[in-house]
PDB file of N, CA and C in Angstrom:
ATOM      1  N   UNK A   1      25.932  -2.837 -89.693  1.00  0.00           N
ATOM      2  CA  UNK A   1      26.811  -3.647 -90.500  1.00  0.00           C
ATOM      3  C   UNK A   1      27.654  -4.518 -89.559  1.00  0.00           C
ATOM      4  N   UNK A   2      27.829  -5.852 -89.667  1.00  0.00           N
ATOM      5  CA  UNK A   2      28.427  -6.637 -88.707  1.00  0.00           C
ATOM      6  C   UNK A   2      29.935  -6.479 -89.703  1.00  0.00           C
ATOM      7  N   UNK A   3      30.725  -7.093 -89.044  1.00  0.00           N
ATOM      8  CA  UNK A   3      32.174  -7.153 -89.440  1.00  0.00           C
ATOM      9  C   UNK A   3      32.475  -8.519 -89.251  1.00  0.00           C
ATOM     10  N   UNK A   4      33.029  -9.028 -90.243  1.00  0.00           N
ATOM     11  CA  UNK A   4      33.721 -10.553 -90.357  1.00  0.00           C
ATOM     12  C   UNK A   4      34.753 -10.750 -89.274  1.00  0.00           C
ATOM     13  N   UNK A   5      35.203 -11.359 -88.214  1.00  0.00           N
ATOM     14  CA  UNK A   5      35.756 -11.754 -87.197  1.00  0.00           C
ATOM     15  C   UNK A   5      36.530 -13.408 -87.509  1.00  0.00           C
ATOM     16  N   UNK A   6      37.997 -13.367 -86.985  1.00  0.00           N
ATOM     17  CA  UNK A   6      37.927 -14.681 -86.964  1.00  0.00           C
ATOM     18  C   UNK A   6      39.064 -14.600 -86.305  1.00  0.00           C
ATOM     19  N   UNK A   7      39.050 -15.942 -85.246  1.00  0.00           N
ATOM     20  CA  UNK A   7      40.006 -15.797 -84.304  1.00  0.00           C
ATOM     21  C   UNK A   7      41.658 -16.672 -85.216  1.00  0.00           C
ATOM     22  N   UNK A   8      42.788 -15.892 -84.587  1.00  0.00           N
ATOM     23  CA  UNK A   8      43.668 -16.187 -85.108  1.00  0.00           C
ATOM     24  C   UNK A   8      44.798 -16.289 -83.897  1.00  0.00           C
ATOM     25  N   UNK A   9      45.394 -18.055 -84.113  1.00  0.00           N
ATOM     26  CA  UNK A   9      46.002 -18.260 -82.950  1.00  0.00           C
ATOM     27  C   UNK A   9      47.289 -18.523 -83.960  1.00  0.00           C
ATOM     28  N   UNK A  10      48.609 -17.537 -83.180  1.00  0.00           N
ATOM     29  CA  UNK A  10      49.637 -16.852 -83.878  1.00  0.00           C
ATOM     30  C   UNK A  10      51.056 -18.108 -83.239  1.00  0.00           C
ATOM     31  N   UNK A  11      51.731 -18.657 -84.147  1.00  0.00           N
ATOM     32  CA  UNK A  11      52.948 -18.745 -83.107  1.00  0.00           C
ATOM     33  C   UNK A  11      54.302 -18.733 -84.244  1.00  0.00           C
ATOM     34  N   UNK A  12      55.045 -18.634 -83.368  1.00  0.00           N
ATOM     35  CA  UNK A  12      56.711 -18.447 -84.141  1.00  0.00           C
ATOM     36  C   UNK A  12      57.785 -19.142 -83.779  1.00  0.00           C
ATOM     37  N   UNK A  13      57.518 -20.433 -83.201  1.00  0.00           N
ATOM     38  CA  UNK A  13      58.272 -21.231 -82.175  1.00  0.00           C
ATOM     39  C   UNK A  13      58.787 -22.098 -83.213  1.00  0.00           C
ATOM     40  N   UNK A  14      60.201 -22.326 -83.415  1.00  0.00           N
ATOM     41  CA  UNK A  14      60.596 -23.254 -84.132  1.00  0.00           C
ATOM     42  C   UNK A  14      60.194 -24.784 -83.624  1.00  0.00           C
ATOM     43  N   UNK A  15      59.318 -25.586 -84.725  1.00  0.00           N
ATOM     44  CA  UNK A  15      58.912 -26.625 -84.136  1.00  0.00           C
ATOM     45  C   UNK A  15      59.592 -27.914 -83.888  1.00  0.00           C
ATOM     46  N   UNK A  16      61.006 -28.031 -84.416  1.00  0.00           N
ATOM     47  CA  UNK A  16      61.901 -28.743 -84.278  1.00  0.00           C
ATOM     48  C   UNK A  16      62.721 -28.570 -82.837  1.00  0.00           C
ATOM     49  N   UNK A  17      62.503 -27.362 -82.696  1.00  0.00           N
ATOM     50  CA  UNK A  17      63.240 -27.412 -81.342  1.00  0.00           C
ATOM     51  C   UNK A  17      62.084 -27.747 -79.953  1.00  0.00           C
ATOM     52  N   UNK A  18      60.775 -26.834 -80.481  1.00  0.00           N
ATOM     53  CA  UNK A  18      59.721 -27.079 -79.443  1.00  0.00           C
ATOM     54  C   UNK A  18      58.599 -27.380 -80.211  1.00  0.00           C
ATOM     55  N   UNK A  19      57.592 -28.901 -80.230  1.00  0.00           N
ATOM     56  CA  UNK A  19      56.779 -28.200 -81.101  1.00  0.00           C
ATOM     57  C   UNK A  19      55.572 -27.956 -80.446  1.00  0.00           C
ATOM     58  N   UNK A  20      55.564 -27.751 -79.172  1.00  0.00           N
ATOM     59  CA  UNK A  20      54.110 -27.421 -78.007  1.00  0.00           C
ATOM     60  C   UNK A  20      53.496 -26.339 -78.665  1.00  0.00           C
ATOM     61  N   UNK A  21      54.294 -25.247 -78.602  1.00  0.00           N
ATOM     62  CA  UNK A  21      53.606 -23.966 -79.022  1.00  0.00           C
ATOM     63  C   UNK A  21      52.600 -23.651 -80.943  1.00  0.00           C
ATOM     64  N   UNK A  22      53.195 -24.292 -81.483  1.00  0.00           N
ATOM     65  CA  UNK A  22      51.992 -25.160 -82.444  1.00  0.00           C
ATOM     66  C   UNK A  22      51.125 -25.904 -82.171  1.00  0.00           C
ATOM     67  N   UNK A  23      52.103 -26.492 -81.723  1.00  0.00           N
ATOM     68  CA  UNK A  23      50.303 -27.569 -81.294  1.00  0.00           C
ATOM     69  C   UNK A  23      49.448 -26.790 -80.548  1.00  0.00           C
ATOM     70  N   UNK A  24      49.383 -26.587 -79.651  1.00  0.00           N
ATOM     71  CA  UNK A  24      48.501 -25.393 -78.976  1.00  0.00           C
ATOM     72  C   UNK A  24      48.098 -24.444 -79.932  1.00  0.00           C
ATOM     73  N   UNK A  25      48.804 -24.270 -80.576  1.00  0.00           N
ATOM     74  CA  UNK A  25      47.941 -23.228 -81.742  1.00  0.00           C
ATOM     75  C   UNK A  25      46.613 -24.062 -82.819  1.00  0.00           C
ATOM     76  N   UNK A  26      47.408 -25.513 -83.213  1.00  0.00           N
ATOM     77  CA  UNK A  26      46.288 -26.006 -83.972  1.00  0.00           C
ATOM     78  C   UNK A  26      45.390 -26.484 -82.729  1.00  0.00           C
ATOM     79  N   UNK A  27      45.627 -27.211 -81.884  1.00  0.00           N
ATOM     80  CA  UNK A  27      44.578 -27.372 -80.548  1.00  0.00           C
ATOM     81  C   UNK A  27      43.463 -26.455 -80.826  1.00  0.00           C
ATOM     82  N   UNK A  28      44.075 -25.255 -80.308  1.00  0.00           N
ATOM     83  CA  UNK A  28      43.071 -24.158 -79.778  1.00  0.00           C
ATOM     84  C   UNK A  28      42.058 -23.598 -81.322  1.00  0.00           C
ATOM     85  N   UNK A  29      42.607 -23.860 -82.577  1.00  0.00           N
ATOM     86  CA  UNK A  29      41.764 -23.227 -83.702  1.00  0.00           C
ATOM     87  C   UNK A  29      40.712 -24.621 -84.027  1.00  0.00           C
ATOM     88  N   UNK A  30      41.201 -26.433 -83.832  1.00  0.00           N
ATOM     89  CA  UNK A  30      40.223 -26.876 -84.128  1.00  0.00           C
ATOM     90  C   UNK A  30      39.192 -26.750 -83.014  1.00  0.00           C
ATOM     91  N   UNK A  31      39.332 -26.348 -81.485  1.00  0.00           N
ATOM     92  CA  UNK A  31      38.298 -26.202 -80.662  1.00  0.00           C
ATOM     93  C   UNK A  31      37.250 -25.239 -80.881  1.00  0.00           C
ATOM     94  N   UNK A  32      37.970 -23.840 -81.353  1.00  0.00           N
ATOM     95  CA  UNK A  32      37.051 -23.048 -81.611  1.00  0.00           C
ATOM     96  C   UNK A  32      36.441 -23.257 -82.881  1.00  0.00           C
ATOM     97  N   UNK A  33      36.922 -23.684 -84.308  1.00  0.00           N
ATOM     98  CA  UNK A  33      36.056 -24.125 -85.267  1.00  0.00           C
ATOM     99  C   UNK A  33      34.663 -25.019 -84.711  1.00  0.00           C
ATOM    100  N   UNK A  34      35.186 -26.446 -83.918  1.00  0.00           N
ATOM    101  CA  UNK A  34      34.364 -27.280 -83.583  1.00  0.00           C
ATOM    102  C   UNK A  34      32.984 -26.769 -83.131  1.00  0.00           C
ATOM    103  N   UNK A  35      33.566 -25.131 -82.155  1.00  0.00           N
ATOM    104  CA  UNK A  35      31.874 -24.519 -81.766  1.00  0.00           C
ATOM    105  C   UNK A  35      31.556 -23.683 -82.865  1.00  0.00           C
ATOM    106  N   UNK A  36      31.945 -23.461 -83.626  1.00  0.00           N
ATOM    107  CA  UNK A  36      31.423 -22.852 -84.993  1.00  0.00           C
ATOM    108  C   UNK A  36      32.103 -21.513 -84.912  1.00  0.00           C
ATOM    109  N   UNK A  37      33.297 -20.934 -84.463  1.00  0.00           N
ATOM    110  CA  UNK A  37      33.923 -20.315 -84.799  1.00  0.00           C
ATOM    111  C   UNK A  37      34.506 -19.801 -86.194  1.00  0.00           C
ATOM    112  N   UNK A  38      35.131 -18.969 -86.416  1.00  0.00           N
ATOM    113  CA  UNK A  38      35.895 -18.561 -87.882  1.00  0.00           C
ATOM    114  C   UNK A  38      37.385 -18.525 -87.155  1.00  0.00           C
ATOM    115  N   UNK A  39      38.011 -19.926 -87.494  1.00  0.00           N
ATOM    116  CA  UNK A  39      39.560 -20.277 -86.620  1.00  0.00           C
ATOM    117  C   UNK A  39      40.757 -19.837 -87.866  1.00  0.00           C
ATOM    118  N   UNK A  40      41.952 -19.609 -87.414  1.00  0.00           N
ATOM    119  CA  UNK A  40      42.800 -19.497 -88.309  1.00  0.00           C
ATOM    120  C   UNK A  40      44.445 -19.710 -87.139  1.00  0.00           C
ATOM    121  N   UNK A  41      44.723 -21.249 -87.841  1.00  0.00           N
ATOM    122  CA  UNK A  41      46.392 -20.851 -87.258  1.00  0.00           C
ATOM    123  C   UNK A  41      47.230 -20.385 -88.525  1.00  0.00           C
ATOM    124  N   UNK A  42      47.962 -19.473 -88.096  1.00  0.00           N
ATOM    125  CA  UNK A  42      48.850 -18.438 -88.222  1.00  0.00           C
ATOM    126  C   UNK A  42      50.261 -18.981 -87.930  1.00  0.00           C
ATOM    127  N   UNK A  43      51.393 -19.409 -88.894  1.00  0.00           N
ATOM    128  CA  UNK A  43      52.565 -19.464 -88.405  1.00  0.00           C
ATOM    129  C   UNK A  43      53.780 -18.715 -89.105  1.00  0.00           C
ATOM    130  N   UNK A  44      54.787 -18.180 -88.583  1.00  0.00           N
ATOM    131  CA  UNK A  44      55.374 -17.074 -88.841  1.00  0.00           C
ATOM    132  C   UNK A  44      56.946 -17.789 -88.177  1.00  0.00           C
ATOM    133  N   UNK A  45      57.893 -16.842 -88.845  1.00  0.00           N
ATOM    134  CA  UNK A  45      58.842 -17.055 -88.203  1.00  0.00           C
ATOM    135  C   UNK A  45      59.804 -18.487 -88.503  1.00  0.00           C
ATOM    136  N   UNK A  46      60.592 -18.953 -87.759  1.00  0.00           N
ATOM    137  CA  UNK A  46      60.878 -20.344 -87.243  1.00  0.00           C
ATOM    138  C   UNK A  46      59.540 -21.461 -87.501  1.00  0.00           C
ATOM    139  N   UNK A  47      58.658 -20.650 -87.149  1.00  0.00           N
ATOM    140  CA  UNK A  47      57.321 -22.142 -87.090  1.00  0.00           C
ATOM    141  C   UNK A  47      56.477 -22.661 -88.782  1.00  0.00           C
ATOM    142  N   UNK A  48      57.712 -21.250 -89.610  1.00  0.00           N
ATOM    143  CA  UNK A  48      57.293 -22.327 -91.028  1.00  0.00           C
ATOM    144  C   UNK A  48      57.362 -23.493 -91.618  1.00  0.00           C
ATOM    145  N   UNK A  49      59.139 -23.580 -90.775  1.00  0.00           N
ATOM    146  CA  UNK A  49      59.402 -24.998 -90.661  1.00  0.00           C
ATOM    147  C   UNK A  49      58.114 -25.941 -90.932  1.00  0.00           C
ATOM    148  N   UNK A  50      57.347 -26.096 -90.038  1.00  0.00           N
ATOM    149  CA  UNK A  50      56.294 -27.252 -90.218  1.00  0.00           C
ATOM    150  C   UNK A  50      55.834 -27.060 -91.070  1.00  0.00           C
ATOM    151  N   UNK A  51      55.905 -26.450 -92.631  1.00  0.00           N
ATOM    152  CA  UNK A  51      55.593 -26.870 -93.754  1.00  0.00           C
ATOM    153  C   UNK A  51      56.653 -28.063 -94.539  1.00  0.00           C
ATOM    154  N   UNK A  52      57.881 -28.172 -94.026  1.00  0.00           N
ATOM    155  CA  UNK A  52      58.898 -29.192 -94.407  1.00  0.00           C
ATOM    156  C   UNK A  52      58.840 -30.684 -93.992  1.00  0.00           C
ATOM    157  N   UNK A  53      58.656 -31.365 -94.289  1.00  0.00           N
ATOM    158  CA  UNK A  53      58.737 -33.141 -94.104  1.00  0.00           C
ATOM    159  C   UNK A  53      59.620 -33.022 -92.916  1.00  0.00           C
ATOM    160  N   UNK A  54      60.799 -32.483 -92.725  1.00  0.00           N
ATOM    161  CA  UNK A  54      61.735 -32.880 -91.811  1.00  0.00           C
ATOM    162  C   UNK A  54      61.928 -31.622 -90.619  1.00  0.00           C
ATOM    163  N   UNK A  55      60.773 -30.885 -90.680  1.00  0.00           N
ATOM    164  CA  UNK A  55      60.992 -29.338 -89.941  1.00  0.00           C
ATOM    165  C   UNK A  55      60.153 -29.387 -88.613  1.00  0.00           C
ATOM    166  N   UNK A  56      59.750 -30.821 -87.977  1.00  0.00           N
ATOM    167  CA  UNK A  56      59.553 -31.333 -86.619  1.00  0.00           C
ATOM    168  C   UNK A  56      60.205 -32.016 -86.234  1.00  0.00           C
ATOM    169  N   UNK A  57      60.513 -31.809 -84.894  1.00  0.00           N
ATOM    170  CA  UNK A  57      61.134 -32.779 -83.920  1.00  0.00           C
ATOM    171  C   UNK A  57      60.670 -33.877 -84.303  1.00  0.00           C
ATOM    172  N   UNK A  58      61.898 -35.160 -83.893  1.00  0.00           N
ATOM    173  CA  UNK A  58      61.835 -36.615 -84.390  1.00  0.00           C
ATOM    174  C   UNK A  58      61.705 -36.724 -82.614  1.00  0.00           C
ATOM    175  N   UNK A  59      60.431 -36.410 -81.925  1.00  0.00           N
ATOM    176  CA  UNK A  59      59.451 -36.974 -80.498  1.00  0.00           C
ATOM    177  C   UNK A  59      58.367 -37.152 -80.548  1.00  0.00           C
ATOM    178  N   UNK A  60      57.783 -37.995 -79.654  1.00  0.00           N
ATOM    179  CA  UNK A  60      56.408 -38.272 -79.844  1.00  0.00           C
ATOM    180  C   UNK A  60      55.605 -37.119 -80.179  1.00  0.00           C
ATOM    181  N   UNK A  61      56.042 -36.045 -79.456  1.00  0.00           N
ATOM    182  CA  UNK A  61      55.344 -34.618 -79.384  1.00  0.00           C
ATOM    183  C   UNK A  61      55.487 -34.071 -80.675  1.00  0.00           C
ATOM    184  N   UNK A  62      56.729 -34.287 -81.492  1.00  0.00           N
ATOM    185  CA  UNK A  62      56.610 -33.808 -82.682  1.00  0.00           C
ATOM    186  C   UNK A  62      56.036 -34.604 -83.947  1.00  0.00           C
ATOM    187  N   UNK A  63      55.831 -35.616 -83.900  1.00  0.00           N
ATOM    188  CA  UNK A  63      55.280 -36.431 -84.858  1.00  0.00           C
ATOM    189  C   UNK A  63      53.969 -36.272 -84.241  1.00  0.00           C
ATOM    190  N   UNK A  64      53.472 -36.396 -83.145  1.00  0.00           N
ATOM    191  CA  UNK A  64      51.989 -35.994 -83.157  1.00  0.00           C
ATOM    192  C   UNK A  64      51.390 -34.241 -83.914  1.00  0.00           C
ATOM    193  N   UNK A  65      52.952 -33.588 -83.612  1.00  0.00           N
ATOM    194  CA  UNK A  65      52.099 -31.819 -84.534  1.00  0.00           C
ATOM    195  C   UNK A  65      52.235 -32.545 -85.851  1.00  0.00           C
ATOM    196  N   UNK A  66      52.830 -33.128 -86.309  1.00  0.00           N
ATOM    197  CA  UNK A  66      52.878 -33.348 -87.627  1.00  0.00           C
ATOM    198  C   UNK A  66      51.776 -33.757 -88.226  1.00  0.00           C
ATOM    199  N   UNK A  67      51.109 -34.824 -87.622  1.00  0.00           N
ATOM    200  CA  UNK A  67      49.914 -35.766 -87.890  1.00  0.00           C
ATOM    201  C   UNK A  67      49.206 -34.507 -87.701  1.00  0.00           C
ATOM    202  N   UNK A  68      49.090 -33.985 -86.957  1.00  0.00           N
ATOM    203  CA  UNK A  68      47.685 -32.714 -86.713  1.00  0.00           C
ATOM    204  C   UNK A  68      47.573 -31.801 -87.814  1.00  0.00           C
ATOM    205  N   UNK A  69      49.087 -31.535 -88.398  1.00  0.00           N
ATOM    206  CA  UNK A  69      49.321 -30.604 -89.434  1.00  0.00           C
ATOM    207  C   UNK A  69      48.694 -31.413 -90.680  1.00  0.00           C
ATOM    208  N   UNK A  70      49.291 -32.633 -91.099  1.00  0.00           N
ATOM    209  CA  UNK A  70      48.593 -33.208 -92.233  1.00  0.00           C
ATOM    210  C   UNK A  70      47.282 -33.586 -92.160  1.00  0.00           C
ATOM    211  N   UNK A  71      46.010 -34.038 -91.084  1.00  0.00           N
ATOM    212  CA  UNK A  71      44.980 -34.363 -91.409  1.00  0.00           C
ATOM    213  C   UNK A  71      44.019 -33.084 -91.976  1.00  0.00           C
ATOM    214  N   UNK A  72      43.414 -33.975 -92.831  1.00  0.00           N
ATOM    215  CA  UNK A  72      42.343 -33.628 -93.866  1.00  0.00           C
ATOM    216  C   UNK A  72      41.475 -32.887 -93.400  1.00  0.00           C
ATOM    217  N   UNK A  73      40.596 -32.200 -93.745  1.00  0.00           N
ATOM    218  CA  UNK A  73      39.329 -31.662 -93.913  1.00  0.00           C
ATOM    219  C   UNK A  73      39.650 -30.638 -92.325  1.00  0.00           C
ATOM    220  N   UNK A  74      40.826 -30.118 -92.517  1.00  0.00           N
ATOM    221  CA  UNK A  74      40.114 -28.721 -91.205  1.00  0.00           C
ATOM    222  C   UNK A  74      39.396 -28.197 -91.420  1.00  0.00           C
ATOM    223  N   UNK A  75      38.557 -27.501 -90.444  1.00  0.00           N
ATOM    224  CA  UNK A  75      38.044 -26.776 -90.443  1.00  0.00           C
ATOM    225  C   UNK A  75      38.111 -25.589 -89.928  1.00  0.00           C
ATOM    226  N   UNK A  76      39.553 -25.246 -90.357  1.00  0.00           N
ATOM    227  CA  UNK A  76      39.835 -23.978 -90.191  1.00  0.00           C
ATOM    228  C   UNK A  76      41.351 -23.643 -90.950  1.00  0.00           C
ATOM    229  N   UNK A  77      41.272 -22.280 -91.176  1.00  0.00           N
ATOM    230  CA  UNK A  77      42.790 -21.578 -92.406  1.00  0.00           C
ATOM    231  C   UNK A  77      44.110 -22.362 -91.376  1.00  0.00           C
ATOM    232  N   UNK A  78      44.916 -22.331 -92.387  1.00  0.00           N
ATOM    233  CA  UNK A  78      46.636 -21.928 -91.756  1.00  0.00           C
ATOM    234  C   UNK A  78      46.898 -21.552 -93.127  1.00  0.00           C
ATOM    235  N   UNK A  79      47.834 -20.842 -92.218  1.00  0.00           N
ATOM    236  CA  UNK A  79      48.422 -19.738 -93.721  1.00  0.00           C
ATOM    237  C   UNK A  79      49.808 -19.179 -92.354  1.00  0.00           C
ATOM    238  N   UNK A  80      50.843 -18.931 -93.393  1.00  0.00           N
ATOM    239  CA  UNK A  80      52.353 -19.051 -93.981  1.00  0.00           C
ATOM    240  C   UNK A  80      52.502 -17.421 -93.770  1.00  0.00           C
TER     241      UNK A  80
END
């Protein structure tokens, strides 16, 4: 019997204050989807924020997690 596997990249970093440690989380789940992985970012904590319009840093760095957070068709979970 095989067992369902899927990698899950975890973070809790408030993204207004930092938002690297998300991004690296969505980074690393669309890479592994891309090779046909079962990806899942995971955010917890402080890093729910980035479900809010205004819960990223106003930096390049944070308007780029943002854009990563809203485009379409991942191919892979986030979940809250």
């Amino acid at each position: 019997m095989s067992a369902h596997r899927r990698l899950i990249f975890f973070t809790t970093a408030d993204p207004e204050v930092d938002p690297g440690p998300a991004g690296q989380a969505y980074h690393f789940a669309a890479v592994a989807a891309r090779t046909g992985l079962d990806a899942e970012v995971r955010l917890a904590g402080d890093a729910v924020r980035l479900a809010r319009p205004d819960g990223v840093a106003p930096t390049p760095a944070g308007q780029a997690l943002r854009a990563t957070a809203l485009e379409a068709g991942h191919a892979y979970l986030v979940s809250l």
